[in-house]
Protein backbone atom coordinates (compact mmCIF):
# COMPACT_ATOMS: atom_id res chain seq x y z
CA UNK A 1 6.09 -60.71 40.70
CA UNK A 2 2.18 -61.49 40.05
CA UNK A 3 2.35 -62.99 36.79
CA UNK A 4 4.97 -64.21 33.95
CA UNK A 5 6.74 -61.87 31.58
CA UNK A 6 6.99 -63.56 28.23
CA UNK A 7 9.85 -62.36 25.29
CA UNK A 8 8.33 -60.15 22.71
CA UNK A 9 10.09 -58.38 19.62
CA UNK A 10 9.53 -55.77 21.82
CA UNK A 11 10.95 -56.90 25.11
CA UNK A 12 9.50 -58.46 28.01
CA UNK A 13 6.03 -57.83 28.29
CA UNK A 14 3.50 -59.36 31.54
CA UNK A 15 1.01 -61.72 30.30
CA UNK A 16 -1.78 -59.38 31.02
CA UNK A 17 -1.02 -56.61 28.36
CA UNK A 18 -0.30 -59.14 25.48
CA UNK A 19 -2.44 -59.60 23.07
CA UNK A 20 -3.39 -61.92 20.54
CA UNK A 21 -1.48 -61.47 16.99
CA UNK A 22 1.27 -60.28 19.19
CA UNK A 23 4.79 -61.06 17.56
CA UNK A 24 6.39 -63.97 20.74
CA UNK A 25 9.51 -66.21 21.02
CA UNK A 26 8.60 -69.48 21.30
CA UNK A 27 10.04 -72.43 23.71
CA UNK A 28 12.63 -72.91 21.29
CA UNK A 29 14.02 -69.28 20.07
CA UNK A 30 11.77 -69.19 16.92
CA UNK A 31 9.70 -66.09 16.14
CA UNK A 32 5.36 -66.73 16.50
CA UNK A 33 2.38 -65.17 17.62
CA UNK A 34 0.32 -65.39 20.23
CA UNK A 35 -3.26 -67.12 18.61
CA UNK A 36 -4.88 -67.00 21.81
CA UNK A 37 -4.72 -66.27 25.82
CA UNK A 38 -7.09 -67.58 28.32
CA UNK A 39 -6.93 -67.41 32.23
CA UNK A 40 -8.20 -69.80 35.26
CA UNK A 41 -7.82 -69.80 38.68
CA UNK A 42 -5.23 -72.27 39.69
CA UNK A 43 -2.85 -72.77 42.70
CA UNK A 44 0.78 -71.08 41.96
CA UNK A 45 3.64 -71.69 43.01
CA UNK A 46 7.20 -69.66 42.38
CA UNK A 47 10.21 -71.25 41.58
CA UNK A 48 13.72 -69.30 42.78
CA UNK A 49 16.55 -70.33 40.97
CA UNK A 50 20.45 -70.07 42.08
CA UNK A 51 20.90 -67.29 39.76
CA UNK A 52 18.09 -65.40 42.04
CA UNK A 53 15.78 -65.19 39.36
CA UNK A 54 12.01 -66.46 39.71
CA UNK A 55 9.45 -67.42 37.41
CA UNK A 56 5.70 -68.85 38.29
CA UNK A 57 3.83 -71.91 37.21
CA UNK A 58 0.61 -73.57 38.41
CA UNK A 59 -0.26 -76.93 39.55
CA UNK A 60 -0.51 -78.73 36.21
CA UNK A 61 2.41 -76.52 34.67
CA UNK A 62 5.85 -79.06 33.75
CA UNK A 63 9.03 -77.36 34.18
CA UNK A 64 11.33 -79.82 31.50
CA UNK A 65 14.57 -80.32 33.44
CA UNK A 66 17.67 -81.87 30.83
CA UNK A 67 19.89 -83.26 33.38
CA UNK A 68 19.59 -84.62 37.55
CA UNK A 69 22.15 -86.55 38.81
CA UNK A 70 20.97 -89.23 41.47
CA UNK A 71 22.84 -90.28 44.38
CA UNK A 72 21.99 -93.98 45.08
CA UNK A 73 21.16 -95.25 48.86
CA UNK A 74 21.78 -98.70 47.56
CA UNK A 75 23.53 -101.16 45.44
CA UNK A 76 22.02 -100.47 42.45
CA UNK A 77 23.15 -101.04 38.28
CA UNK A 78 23.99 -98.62 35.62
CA UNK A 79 22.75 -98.82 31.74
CA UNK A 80 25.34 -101.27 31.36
CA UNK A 81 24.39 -103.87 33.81
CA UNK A 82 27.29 -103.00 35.96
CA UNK A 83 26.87 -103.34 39.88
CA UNK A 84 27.65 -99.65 41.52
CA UNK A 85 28.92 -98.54 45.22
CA UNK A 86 26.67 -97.15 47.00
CA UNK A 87 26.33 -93.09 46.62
CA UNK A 88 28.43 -93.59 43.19
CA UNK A 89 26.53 -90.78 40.65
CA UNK A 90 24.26 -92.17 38.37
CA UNK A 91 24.09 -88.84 35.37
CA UNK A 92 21.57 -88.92 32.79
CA UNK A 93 21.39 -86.45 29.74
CA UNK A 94 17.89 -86.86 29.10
CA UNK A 95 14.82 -84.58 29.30
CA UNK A 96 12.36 -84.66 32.38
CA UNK A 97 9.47 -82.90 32.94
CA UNK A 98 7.87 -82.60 36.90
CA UNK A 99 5.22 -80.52 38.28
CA UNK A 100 5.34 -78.33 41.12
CA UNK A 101 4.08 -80.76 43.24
CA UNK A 102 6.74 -83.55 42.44
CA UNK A 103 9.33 -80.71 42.35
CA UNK A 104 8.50 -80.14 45.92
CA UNK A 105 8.96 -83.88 46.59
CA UNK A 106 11.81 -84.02 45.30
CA UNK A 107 13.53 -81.00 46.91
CA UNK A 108 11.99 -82.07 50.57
CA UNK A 109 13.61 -85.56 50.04
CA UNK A 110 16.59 -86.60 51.51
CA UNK A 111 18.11 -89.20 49.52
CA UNK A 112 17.50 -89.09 45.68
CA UNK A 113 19.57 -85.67 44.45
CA UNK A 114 22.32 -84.69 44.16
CA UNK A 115 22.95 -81.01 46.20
CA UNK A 116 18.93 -81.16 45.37
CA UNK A 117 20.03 -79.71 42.61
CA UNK A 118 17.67 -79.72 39.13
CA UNK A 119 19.26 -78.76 36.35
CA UNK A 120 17.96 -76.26 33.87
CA UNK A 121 19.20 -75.33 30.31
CA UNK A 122 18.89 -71.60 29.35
CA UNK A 123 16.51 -71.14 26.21
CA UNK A 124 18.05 -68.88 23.42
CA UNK A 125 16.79 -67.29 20.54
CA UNK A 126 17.84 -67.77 17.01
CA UNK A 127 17.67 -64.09 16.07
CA UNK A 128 16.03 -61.95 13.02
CA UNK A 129 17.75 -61.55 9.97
CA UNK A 130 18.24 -57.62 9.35
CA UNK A 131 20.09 -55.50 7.94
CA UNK A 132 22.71 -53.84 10.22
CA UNK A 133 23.62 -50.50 9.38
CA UNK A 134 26.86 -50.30 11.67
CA UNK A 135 28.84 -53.70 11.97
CA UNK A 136 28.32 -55.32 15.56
CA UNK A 137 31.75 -55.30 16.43
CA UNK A 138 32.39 -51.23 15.80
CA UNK A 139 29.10 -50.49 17.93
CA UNK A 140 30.25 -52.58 20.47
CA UNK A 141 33.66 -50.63 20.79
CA UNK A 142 32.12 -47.74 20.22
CA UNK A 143 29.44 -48.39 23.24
CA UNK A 144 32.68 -49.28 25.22
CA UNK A 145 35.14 -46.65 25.05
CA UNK A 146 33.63 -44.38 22.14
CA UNK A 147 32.54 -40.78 22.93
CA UNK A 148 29.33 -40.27 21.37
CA UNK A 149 27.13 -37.64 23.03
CA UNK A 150 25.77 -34.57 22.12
CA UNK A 151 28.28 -32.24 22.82
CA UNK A 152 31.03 -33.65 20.59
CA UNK A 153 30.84 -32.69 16.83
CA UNK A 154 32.58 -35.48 15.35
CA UNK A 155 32.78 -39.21 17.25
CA UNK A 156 36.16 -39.67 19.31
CA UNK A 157 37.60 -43.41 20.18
CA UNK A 158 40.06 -43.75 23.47
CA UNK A 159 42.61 -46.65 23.33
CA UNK A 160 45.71 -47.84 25.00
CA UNK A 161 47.93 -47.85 21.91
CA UNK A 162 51.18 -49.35 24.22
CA UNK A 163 52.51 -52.74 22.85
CA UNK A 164 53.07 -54.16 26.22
CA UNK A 165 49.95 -53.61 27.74
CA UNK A 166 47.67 -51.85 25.48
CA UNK A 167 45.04 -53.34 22.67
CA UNK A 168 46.34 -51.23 19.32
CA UNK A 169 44.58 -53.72 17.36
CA UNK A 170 41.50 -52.12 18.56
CA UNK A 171 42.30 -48.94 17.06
CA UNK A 172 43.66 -50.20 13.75
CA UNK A 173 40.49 -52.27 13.02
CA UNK A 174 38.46 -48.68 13.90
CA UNK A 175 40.95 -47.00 11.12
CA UNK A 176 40.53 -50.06 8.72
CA UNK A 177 36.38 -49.45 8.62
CA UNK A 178 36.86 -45.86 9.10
CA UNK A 179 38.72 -45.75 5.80
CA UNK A 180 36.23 -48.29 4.32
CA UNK A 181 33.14 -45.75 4.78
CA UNK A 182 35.26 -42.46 3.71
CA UNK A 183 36.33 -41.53 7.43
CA UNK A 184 39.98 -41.77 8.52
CA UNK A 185 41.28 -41.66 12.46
CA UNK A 186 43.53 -38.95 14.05
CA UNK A 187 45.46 -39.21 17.05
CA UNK A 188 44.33 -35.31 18.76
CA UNK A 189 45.58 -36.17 22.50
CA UNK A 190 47.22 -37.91 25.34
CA UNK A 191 43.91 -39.38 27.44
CA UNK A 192 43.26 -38.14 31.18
CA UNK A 193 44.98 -41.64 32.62
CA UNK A 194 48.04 -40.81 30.37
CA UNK A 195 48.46 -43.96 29.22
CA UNK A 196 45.54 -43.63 26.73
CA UNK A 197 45.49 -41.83 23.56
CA UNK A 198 42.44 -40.39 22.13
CA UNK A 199 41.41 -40.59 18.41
CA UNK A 200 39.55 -37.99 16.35
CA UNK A 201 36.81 -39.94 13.78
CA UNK A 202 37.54 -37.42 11.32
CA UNK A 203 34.13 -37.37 8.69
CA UNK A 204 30.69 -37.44 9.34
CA UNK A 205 29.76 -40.78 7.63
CA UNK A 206 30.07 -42.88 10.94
CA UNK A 207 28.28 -40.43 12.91
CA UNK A 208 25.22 -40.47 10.44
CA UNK A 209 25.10 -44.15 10.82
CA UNK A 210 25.41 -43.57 14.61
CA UNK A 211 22.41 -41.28 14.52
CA UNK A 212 20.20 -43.41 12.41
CA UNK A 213 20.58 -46.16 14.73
CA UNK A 214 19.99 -43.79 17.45
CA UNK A 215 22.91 -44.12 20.07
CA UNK A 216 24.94 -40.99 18.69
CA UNK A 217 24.03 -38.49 21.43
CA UNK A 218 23.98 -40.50 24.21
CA UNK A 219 26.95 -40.42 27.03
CA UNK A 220 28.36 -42.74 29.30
CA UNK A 221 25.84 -42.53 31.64
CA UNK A 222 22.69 -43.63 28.99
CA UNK A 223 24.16 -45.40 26.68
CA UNK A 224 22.41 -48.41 24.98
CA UNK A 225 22.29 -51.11 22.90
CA UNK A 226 19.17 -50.87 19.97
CA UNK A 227 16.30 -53.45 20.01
CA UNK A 228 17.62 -54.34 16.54
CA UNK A 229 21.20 -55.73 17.50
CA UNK A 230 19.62 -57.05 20.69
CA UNK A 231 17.51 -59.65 18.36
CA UNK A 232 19.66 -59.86 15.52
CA UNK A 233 21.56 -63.27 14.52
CA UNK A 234 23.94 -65.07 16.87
CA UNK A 235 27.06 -64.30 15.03
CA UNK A 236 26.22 -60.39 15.44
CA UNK A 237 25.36 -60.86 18.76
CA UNK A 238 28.87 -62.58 19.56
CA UNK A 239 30.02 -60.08 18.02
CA UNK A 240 29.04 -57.35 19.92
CA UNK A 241 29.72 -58.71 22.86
CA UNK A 242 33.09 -59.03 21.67
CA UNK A 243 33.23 -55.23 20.98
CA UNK A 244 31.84 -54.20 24.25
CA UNK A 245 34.49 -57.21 26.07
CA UNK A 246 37.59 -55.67 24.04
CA UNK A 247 36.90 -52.27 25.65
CA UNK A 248 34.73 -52.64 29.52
CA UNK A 249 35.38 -56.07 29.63
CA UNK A 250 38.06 -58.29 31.38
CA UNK A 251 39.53 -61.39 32.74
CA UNK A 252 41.04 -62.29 36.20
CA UNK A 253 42.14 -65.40 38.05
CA UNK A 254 39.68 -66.32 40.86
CA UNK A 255 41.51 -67.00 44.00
CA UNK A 256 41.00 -68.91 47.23
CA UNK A 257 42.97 -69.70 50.33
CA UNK A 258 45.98 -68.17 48.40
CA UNK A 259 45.60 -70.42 45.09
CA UNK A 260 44.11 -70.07 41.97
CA UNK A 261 40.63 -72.21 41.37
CA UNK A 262 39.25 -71.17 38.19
CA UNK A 263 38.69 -67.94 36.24
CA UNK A 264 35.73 -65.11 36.24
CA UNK A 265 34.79 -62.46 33.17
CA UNK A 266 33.96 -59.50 34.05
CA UNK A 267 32.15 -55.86 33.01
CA UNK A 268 31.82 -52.46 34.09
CA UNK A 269 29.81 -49.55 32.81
CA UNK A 270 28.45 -46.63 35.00
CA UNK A 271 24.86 -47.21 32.34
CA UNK A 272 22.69 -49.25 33.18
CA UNK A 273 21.01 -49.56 30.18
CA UNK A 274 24.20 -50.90 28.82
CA UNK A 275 24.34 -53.43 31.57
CA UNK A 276 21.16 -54.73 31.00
CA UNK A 277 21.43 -55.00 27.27
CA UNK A 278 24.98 -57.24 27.71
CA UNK A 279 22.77 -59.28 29.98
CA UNK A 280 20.26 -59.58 26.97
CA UNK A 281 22.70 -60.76 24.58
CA UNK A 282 24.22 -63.35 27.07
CA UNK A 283 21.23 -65.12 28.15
CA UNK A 284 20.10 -64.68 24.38
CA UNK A 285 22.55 -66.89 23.27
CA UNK A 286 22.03 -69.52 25.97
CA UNK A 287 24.40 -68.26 28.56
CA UNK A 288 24.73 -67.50 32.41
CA UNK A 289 25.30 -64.02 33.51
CA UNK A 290 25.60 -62.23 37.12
CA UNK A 291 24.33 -59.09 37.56
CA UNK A 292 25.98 -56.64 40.52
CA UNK A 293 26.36 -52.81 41.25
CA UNK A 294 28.05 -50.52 43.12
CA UNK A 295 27.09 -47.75 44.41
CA UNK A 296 30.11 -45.77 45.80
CA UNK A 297 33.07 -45.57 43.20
CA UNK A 298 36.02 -43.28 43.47
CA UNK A 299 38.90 -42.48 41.41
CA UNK A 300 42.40 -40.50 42.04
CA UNK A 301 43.61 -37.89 40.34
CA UNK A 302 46.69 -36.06 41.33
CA UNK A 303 46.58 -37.46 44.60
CA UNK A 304 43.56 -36.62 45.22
CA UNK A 305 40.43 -38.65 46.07
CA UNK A 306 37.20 -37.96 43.71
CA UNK A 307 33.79 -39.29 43.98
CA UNK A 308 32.73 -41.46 40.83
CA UNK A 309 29.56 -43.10 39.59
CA UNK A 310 27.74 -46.02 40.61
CA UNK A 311 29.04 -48.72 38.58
CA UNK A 312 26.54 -51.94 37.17
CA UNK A 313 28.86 -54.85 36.68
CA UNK A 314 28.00 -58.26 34.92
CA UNK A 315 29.72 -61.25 35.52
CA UNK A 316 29.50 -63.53 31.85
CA UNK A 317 29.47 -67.16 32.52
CA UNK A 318 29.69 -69.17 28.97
CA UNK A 319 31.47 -72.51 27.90
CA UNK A 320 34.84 -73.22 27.75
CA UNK A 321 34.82 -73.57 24.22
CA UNK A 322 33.41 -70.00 23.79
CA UNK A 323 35.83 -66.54 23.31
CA UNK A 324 34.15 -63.45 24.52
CA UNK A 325 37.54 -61.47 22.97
CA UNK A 326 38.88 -60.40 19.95
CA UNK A 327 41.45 -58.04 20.73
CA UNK A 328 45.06 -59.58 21.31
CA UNK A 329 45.75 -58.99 24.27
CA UNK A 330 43.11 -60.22 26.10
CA UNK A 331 42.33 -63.10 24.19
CA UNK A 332 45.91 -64.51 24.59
CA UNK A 333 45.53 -63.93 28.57
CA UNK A 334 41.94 -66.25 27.84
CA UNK A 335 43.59 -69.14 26.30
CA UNK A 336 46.40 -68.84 28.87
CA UNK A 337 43.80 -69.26 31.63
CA UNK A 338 41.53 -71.69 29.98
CA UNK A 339 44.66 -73.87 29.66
CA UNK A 340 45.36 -73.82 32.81
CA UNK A 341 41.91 -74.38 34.26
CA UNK A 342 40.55 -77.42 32.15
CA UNK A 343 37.36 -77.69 34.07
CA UNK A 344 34.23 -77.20 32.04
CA UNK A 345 32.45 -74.28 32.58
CA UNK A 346 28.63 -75.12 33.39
CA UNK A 347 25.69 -72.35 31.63
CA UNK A 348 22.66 -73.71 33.41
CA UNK A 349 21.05 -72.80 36.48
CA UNK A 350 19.55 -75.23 39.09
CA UNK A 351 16.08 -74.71 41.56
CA UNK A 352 17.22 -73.10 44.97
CA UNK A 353 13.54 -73.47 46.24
CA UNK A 354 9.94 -73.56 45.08
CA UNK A 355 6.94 -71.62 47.65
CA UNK A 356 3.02 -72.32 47.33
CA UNK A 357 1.77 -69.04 46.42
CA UNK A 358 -2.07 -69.94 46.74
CA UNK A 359 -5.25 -69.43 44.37
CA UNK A 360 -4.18 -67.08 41.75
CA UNK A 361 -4.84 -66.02 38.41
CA UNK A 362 -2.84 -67.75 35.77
CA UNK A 363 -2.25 -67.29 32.05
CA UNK A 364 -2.13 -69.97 29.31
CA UNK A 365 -0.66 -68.78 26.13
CA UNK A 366 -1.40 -70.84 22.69
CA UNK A 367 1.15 -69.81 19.76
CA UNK A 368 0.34 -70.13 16.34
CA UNK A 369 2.81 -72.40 15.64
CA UNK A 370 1.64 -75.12 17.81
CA UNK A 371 4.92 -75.04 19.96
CA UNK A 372 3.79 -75.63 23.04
CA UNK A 373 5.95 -73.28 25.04
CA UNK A 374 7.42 -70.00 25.22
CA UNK A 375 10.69 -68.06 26.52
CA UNK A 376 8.86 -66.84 30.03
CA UNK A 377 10.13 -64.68 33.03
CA UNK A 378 14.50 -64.31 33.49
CA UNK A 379 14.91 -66.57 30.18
CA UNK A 380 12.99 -69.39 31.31
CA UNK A 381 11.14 -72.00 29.45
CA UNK A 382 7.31 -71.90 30.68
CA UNK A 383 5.40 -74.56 28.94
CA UNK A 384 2.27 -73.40 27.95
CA UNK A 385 -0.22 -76.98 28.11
């Protein structure tokens, strides 16, 4: 990576091929332009994150940091005037801001942090206000499990209907809006695993919808998510998540020497389009996610082996507090696991490393709202003074 990609109502964009007037998200999720750019030759350095992503700032560049927790070498006192053990964890919920250099310091020293780990929060965005032509919650199902491409007249919907382990709720809140727009829902067949039944959208008033917003026509393997839903407002975002959760998504135990130690979401489409635009709403709304593939995937049918297709999997990391489920189901297995693993789940990421780059050219960005930073490269915030 040679310079910073910064968050446009477009997408991500390099520095480079912005220009000014262009439409930005600032430091703090809110919706500017760009009122001027101006380069200089600096010394730049690349900071690598746990989460593997990197971003770039120059010498004078602060990263803000809202949490470090120090380890002290000595008997030292808290905020309250109480004396504390040595290497008892002093943690402070307060903003910092370093440079590189004192970054570097910090990382190199052997004493002061904890892990060496900086903590970082993930920026979000606040979202547009528009006007959403298919409710977030049916695209999202329909993304997930929804057969929408070009060689189907009419949209079909595939669902486990069983009580015991299926999600019928699924399919009656399709029927409910089907019947709001005019459309109504017909079982036509058993599904190819047998244990699914697939539904006929019987109408053409949800597959005009699906057409203006442009995914009708589109099949497993290029599916999407439009740029509109992508930016809208957080409760549509949620929303869709929830949709594409209740069908691709799930919810195990995570394991370890034989016992349980926590819990992991999980997601699996073979588009990677789709993948990438989960990712988008995630780290939109301030949270962690893991992005994986796999390339070999097979499946058995009548005994037989079959190759599959590569499969992009993201693993969703949000807080404790947050559902990422609507359907039955699978939200009563969430609660069931949450209650049994109390721990707080942590959104941030923390600095694996930071290298010295060299003399480079590096862009300064002033927005016409005088906020003084903007949502840079893998959903950081790059400060722009």
């Amino acid at each position: 990576m040679k310079e910073n990609l910064i968050l446009t109502i477009e997408g991500w964009k390099p520095l480079s091929k912005c220009k000014k007037g262009e439409k930005v998200f600032d430091g703090k999720g809110n919706l500017t332009t760009i009122s001027s750019i101006r380069t200089k030759e600096s010394n730049i350095y690349k900071i690598t994150y746990d989460d593997h992503s990197i971003s770039l700032i120059d010498e004078n560049t602060k990263i803000d940091f809202y949490r470090y927790d120090v380890i002290s070498q000595k008997r030292l006192r808290d905020k309250e005037g109480h004396l504390l053990e040595k290497r008892d964890i002093i943690s402070d919920n307060v903003d910092y801001s370093m440079t590189a250099k004192e970054i570097i310091d910090i990382l190199k020293s052997k004493t002061t942090i904890r892990n060496k780990r900086l903590r970082i929060k993930n920026v979000s965005i606040k979202g547009l206000k528009t006007k959403l032509l298919v409710p977030p919650y049916i695209l999202g199902i329909m993304l997930g499990d929804g057969t929408i491409s070009k060689t189907t007249k009419t949209p079909t919907f595939t669902c486990n209907t069983s009580k015991m382990k299926g999600d019928p709720d699924i399919a009656m809140f399709l029927e409910k809006y089907c019947k709001s727009i005019g459309d109504y829902l017909t079982p036509i067949r058993k599904g190819k695993w047998k244990k699914t039944m697939d539904f006929r959208i019987n109408g053409m008033h949800l597959k005009e919808l699906l057409q203006k917003i442009g995914v009708y026509g589109h099949d497993s393997t290029d599916k999407y998510i439009p740029v509109n839903y992508l930016l809208a407002d957080r409760e549509s975002r949620l929303q869709l998540i929830r949709g594409l959760m209740d069908t691709d998504g799930f919810i195990t135990l995570r394991k370890k020497q034989g016992r349980d130690t926590g819990y992991n979401y999980g997601f699996e489409v073979v588009s990677k389009l789709l993948a990438d635009g989960l990712d988008f709403l995630l780290h939109s709304l301030g949270y962690a996610n893991t992005k994986g593939y796999k390339a070999e995937n097979f499946y058995i049918k009548n005994g037989m082996k079959f190759p599959g297709k590569p499969v992009f999997r993201n693993v969703p990391r949000v807080p404790s507090e947050v559902s990422l489920f609507n359907c039955k189901r699978k939200k009563d297995r969430e609660i069931k696991y949450k209650e049994k693993h109390t721990k707080l789940k942590t959104v941030d990421k923390t600095i694996k490393k930071i290298d010295r780059l060299g003399k480079g050219k590096y862009y300064y960005v002033s927005l016409s709202n005088g906020c003084n930073s903007y949502i840079g490269s893998n959903w950081t915030k790059i400060n722009c003074k």
